[in-house]
C-alpha atoms as a PDB file:
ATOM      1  CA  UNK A   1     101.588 112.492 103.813  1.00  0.00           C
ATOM      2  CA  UNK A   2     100.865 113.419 107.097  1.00  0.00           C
ATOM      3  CA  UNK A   3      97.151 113.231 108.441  1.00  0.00           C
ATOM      4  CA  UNK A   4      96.665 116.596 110.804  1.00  0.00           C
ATOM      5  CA  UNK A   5      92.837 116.164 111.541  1.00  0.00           C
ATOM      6  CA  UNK A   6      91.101 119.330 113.056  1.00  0.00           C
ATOM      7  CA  UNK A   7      87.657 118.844 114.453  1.00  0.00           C
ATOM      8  CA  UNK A   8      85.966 119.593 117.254  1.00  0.00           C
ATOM      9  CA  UNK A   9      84.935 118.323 120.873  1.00  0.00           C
ATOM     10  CA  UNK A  10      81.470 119.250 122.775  1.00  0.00           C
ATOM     11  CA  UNK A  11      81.058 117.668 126.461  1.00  0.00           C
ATOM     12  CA  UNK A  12      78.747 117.959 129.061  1.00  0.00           C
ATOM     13  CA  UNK A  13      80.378 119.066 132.040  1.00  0.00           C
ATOM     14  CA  UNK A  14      77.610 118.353 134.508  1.00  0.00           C
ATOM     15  CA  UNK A  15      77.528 114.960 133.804  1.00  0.00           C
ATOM     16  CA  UNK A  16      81.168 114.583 132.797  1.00  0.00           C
ATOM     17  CA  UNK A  17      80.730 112.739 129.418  1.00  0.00           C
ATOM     18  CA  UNK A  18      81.883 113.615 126.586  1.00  0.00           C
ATOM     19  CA  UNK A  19      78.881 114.526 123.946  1.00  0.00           C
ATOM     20  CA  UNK A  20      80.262 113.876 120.679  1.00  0.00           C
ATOM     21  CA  UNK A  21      83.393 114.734 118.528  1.00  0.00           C
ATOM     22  CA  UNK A  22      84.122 115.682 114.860  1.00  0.00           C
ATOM     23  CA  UNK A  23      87.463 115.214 113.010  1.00  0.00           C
ATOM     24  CA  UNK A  24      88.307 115.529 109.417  1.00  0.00           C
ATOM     25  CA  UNK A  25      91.174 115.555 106.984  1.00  0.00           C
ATOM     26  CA  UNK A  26      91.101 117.348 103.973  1.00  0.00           C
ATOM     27  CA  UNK A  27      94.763 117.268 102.354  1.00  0.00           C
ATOM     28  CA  UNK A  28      96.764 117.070  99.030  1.00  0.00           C
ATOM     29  CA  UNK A  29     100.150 116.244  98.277  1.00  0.00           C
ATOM     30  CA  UNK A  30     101.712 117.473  94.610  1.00  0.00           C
ATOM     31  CA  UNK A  31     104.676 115.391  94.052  1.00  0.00           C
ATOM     32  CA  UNK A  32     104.533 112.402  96.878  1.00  0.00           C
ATOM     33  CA  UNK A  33     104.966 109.771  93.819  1.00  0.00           C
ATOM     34  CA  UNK A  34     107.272 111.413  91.208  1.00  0.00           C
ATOM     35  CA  UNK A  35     106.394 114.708  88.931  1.00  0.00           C
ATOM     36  CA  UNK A  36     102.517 115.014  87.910  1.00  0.00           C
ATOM     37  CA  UNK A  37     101.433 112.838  90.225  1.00  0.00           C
ATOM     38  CA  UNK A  38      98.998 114.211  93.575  1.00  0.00           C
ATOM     39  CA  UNK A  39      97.391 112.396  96.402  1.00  0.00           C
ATOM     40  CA  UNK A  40      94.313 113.626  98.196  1.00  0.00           C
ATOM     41  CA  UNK A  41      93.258 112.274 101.542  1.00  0.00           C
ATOM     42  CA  UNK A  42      89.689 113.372 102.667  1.00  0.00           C
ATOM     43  CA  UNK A  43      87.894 111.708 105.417  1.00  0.00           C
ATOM     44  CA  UNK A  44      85.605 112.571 108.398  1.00  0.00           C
ATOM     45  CA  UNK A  45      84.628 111.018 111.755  1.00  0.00           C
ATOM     46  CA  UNK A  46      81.696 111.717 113.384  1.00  0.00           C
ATOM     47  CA  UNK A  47      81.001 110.090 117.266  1.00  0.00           C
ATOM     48  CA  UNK A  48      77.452 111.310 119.298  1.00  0.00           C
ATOM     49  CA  UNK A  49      76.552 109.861 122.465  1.00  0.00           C
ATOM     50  CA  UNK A  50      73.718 107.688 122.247  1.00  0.00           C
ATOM     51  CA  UNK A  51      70.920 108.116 125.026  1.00  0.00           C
ATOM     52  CA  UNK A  52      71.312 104.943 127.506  1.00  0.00           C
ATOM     53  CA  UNK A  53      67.327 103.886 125.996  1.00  0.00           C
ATOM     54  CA  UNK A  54      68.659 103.576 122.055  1.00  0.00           C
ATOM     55  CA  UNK A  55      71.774 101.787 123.563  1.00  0.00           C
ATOM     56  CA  UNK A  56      69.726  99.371 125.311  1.00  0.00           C
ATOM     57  CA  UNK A  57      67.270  98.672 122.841  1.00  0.00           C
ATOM     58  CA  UNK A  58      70.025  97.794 120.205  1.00  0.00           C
ATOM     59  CA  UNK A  59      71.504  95.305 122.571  1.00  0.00           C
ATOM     60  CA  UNK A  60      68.291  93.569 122.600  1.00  0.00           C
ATOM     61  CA  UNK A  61      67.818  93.448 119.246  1.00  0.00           C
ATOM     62  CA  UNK A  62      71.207  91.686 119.090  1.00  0.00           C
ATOM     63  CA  UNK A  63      70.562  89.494 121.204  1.00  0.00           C
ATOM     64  CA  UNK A  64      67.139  88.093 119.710  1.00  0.00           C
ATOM     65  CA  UNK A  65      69.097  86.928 116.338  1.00  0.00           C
END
């Protein structure tokens, strides 16, 4: 089975970053086994740009324990 993910990707231009990005699978294979058998892959990825505050507050949280 082959994984083709489509998806998208939004950036900021100005800044030159890259916002976030969306992929996902969705796919099924009749067959890939032997007769009456079927395999379906599904799976999304989700990435978002975290403001530099959230970042740096979750380092020092880390860094406390």
């Amino acid at each position: 089975m082959t994984q083709t993910p489509s998806g998208s990707v939004e950036f900021d231009m100005s800044r030159g970053v890259m916002i976030s990005r969306t992929l996902s699978v969705d796919d099924q294979v009749v067959g890939a086994f032997g007769a009456g058998t079927l395999v379906h892959a599904q799976n999304e990825r989700i990435e978002k740009l975290q403001q530099e505050t959230a970042v740096s507050e979750k380092a020092e949280a880390v860094s406390k324990n």
